[in-house]
PDB file of N, CA and C in Angstrom:
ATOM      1  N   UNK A   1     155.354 262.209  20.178  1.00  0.00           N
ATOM      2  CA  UNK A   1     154.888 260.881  20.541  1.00  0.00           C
ATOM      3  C   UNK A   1     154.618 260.855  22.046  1.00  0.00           C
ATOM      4  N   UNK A   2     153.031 260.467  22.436  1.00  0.00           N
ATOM      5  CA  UNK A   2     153.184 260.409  23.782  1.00  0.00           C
ATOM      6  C   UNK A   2     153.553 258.793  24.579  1.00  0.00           C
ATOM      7  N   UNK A   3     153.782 258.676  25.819  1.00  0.00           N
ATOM      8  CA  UNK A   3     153.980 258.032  26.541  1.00  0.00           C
ATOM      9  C   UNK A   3     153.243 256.906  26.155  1.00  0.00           C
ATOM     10  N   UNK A   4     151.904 256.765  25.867  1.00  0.00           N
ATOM     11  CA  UNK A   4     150.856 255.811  25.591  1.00  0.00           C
ATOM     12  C   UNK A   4     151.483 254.978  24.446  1.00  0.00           C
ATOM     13  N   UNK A   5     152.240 255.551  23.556  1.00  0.00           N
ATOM     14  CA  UNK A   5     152.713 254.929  22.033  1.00  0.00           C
ATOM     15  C   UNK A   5     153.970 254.316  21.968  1.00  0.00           C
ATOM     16  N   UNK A   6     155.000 254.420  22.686  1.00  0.00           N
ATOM     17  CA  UNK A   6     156.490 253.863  23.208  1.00  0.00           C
ATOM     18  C   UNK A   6     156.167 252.504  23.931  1.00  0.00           C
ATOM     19  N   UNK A   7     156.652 251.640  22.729  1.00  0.00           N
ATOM     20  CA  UNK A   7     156.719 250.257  23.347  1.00  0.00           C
ATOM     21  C   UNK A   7     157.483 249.742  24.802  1.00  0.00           C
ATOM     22  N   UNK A   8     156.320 249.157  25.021  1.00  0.00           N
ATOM     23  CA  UNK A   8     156.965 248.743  26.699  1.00  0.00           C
ATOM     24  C   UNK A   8     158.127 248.250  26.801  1.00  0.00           C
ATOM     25  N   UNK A   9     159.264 247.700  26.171  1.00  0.00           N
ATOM     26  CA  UNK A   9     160.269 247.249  25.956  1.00  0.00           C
ATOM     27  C   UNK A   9     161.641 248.618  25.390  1.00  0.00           C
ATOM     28  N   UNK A  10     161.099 249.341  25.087  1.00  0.00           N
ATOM     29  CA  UNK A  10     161.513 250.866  24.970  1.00  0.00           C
ATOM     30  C   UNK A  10     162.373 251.247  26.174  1.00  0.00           C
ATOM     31  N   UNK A  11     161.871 251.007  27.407  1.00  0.00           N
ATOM     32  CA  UNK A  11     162.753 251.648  28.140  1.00  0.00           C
ATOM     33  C   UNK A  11     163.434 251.036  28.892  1.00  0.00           C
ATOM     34  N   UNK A  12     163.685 249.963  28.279  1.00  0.00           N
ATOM     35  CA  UNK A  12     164.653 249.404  28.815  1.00  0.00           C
ATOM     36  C   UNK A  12     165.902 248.593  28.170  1.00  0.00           C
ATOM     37  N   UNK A  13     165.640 249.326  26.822  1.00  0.00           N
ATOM     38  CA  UNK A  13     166.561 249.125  25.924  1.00  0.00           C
ATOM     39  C   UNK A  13     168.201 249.626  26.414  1.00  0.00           C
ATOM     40  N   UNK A  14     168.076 250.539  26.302  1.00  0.00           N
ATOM     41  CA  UNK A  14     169.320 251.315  27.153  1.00  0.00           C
ATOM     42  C   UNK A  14     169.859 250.807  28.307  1.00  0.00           C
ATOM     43  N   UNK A  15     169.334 249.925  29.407  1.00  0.00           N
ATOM     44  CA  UNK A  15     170.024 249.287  30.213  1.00  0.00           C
ATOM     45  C   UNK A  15     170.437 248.434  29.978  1.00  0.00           C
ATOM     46  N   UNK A  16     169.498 247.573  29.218  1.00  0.00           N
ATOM     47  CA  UNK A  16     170.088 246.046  28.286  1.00  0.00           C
ATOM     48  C   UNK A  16     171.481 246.669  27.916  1.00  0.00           C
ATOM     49  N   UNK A  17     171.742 246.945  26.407  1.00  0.00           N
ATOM     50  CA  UNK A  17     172.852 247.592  25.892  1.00  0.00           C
ATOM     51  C   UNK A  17     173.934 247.701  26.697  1.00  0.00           C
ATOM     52  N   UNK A  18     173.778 248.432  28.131  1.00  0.00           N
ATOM     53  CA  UNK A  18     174.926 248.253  28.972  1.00  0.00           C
ATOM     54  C   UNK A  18     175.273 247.492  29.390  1.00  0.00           C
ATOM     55  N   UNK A  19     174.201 246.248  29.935  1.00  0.00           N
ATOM     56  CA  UNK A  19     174.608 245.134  30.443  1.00  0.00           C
ATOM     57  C   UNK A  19     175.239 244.376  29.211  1.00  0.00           C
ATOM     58  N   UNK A  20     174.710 244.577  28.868  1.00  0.00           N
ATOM     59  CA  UNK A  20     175.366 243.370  27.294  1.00  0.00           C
ATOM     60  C   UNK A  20     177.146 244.288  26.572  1.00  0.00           C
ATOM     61  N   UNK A  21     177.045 245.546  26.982  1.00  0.00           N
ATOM     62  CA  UNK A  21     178.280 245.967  26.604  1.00  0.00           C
ATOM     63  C   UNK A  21     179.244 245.223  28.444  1.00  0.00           C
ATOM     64  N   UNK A  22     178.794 245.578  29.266  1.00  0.00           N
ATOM     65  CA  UNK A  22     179.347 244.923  30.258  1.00  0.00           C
ATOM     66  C   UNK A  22     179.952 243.865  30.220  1.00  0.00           C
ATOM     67  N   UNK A  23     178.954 242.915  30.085  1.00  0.00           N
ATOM     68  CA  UNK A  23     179.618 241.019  29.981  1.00  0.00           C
ATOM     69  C   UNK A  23     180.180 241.338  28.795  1.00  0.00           C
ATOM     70  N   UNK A  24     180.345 241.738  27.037  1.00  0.00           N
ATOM     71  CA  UNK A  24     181.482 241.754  26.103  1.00  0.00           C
ATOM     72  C   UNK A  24     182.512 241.677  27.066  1.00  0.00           C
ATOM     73  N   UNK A  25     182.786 243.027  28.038  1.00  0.00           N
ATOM     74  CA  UNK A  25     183.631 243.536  28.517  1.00  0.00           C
ATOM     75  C   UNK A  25     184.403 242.242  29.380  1.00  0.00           C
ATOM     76  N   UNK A  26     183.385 241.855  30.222  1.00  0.00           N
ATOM     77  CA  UNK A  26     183.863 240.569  31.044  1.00  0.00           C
ATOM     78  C   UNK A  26     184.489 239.569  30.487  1.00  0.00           C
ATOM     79  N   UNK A  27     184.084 238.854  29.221  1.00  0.00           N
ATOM     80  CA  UNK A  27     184.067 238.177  28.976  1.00  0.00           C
ATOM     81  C   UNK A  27     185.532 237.937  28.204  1.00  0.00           C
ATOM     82  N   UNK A  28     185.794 239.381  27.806  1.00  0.00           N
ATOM     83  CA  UNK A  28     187.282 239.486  27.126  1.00  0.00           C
ATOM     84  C   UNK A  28     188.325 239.479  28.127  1.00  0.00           C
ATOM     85  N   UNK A  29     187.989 240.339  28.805  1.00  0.00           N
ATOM     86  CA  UNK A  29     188.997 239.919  29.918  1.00  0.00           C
ATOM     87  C   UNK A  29     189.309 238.781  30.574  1.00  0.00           C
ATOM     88  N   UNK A  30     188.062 237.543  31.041  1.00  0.00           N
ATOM     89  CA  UNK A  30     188.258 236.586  31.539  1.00  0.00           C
ATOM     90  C   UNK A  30     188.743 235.959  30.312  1.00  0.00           C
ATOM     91  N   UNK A  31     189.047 236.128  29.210  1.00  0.00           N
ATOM     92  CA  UNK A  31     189.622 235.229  27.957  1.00  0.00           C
ATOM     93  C   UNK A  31     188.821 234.133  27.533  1.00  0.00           C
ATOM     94  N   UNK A  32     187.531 234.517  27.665  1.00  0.00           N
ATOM     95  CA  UNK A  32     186.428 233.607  27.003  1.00  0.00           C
ATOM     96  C   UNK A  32     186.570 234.073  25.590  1.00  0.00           C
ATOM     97  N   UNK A  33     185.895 235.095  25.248  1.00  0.00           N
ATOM     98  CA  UNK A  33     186.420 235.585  23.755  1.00  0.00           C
ATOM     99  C   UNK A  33     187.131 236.557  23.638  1.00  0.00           C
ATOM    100  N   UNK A  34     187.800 236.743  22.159  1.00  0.00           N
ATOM    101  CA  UNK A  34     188.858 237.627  21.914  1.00  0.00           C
ATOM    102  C   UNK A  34     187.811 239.200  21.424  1.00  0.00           C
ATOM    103  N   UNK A  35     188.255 240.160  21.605  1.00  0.00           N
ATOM    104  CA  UNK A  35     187.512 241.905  21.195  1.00  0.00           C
ATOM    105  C   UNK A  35     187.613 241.170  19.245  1.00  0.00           C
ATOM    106  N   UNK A  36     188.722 240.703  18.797  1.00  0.00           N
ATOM    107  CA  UNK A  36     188.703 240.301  17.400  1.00  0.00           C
ATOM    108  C   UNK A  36     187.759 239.207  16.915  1.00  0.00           C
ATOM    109  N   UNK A  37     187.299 238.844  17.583  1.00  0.00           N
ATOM    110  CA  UNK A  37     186.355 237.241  17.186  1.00  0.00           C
ATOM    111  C   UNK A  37     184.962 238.096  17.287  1.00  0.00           C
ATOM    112  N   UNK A  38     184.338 239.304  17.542  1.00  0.00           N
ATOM    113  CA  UNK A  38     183.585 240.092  17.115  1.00  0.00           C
ATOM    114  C   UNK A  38     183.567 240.405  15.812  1.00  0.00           C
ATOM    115  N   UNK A  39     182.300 240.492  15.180  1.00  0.00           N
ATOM    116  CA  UNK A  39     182.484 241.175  13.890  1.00  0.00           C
ATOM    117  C   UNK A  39     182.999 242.392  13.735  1.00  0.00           C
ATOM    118  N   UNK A  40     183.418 242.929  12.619  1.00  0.00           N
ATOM    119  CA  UNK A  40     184.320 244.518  12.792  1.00  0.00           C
ATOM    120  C   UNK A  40     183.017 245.408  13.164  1.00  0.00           C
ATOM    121  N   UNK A  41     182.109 245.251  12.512  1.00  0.00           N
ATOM    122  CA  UNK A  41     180.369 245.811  13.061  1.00  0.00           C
ATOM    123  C   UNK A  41     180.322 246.175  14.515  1.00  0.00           C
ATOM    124  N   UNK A  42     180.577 245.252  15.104  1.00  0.00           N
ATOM    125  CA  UNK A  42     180.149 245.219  16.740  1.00  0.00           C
ATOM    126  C   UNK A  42     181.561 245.782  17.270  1.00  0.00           C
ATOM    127  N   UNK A  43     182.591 245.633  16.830  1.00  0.00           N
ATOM    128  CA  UNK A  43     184.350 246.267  17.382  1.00  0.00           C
ATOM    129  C   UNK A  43     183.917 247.511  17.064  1.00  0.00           C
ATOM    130  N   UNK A  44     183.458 248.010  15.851  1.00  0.00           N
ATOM    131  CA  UNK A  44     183.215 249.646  15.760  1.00  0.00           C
ATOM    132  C   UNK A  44     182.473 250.133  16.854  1.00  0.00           C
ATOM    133  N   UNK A  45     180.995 249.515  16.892  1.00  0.00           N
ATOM    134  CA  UNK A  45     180.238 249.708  17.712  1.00  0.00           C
ATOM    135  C   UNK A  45     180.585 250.332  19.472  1.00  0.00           C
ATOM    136  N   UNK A  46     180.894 249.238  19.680  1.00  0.00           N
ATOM    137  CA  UNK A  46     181.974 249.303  21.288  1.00  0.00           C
ATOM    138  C   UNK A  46     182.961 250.400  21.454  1.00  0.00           C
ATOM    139  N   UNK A  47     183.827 250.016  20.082  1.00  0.00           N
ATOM    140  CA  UNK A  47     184.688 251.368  20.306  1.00  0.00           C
ATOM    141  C   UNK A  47     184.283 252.485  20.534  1.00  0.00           C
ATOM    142  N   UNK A  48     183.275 253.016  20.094  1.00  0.00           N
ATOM    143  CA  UNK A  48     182.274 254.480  19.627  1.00  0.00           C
ATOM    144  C   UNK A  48     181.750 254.481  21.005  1.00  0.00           C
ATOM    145  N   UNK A  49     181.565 253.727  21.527  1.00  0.00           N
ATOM    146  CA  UNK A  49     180.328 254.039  22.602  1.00  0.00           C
ATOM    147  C   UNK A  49     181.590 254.120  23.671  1.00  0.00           C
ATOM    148  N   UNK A  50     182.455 253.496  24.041  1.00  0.00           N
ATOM    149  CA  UNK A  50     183.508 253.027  25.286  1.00  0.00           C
ATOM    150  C   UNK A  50     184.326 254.545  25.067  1.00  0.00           C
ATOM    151  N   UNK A  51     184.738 255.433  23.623  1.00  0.00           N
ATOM    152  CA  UNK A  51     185.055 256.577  23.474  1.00  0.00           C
ATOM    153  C   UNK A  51     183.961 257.533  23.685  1.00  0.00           C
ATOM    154  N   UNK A  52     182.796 257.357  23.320  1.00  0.00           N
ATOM    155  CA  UNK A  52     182.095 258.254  23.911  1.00  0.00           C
ATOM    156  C   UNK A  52     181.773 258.717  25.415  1.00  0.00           C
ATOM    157  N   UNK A  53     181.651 257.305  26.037  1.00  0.00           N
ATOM    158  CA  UNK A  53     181.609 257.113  27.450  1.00  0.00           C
ATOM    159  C   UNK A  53     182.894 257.607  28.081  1.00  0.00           C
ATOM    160  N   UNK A  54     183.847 257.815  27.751  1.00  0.00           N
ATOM    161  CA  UNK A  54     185.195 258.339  28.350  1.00  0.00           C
ATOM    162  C   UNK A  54     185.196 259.900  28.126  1.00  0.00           C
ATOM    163  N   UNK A  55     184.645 260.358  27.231  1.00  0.00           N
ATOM    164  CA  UNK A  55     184.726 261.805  27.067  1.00  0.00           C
ATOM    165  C   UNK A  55     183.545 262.310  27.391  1.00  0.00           C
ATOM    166  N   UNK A  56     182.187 261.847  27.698  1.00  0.00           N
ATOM    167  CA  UNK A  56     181.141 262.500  28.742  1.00  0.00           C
ATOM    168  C   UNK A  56     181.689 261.971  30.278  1.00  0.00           C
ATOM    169  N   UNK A  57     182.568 260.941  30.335  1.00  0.00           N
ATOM    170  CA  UNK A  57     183.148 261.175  31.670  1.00  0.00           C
ATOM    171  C   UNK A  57     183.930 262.355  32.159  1.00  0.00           C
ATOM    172  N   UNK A  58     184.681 262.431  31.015  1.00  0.00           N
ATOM    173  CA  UNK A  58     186.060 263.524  31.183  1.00  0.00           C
ATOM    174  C   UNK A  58     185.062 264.761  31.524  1.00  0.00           C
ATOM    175  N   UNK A  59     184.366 265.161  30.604  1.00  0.00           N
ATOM    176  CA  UNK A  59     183.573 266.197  30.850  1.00  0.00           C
ATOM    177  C   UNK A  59     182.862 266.759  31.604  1.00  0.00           C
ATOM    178  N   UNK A  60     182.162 265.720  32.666  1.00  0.00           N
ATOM    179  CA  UNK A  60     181.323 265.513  33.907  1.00  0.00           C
ATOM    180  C   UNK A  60     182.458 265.405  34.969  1.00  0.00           C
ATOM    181  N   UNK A  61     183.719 265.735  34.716  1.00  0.00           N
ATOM    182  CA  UNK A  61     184.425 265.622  36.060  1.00  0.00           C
ATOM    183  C   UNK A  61     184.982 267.040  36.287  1.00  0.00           C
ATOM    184  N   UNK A  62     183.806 267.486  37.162  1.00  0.00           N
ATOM    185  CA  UNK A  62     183.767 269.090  37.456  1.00  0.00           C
ATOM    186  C   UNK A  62     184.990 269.393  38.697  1.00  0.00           C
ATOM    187  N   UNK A  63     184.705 268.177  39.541  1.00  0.00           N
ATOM    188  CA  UNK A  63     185.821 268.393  41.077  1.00  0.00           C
ATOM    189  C   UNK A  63     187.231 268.127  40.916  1.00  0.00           C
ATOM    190  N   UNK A  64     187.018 267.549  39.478  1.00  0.00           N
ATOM    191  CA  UNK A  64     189.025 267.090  39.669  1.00  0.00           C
ATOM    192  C   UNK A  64     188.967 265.695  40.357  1.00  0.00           C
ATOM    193  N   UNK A  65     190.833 266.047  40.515  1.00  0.00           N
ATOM    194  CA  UNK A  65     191.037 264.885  41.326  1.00  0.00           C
ATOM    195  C   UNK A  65     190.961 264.904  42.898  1.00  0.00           C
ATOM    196  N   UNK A  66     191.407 264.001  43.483  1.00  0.00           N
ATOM    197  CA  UNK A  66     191.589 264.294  44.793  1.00  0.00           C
ATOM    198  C   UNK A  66     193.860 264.546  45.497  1.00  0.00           C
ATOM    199  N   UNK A  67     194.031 264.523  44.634  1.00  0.00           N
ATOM    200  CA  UNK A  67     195.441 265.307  44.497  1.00  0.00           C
ATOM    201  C   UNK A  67     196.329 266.006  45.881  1.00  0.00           C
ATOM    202  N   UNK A  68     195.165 266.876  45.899  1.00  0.00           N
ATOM    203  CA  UNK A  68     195.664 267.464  47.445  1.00  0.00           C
ATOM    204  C   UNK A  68     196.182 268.693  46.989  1.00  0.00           C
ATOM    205  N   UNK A  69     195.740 269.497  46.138  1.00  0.00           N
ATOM    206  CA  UNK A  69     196.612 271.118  45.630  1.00  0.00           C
ATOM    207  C   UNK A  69     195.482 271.687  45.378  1.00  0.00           C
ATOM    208  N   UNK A  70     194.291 271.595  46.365  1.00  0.00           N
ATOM    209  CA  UNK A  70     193.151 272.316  46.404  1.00  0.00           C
ATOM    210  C   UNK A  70     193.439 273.565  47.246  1.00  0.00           C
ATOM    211  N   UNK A  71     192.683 274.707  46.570  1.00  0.00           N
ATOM    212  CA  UNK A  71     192.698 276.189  47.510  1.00  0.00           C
ATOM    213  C   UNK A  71     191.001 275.972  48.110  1.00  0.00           C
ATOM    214  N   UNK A  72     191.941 276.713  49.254  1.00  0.00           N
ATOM    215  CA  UNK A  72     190.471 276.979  50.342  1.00  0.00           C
ATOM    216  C   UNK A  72     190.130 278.522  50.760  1.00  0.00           C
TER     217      UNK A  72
END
């Protein structure tokens, strides 16, 4: 599929999604809504992605910590 055929709204799907996983995020914490007052649909959803996002973090953390038991 080239470039010409990807709906203009296409690429910016993926930032939406974050922002909108963001404010969930906000919004539970400020105790506007509960993670349970989600449908179990959208609790799966979040979960999957917030675990995925933690283990391409883990994975992408090539330097470590900053600890201080670095060799030079």
């Amino acid at each position: 599929m080239s470039d010409k055929n990807i709906h203009p709204l296409s690429s910016s799907d993926a930032g939406l999604a974050r922002v909108t996983e963001d404010l969930i995020e906000l919004l539970i914490a400020r105790g506007v809504i509960r993670f349970t007052d989600l449908p179990l649909a959208a609790q799966n959803k979040l979960l999957e992605r917030k675990e995925t996002r933690a283990r391409l973090s883990n994975s992408l953390d090539l330097l470590g910590d900053d600890s201080g038991n670095e060799t030079i």
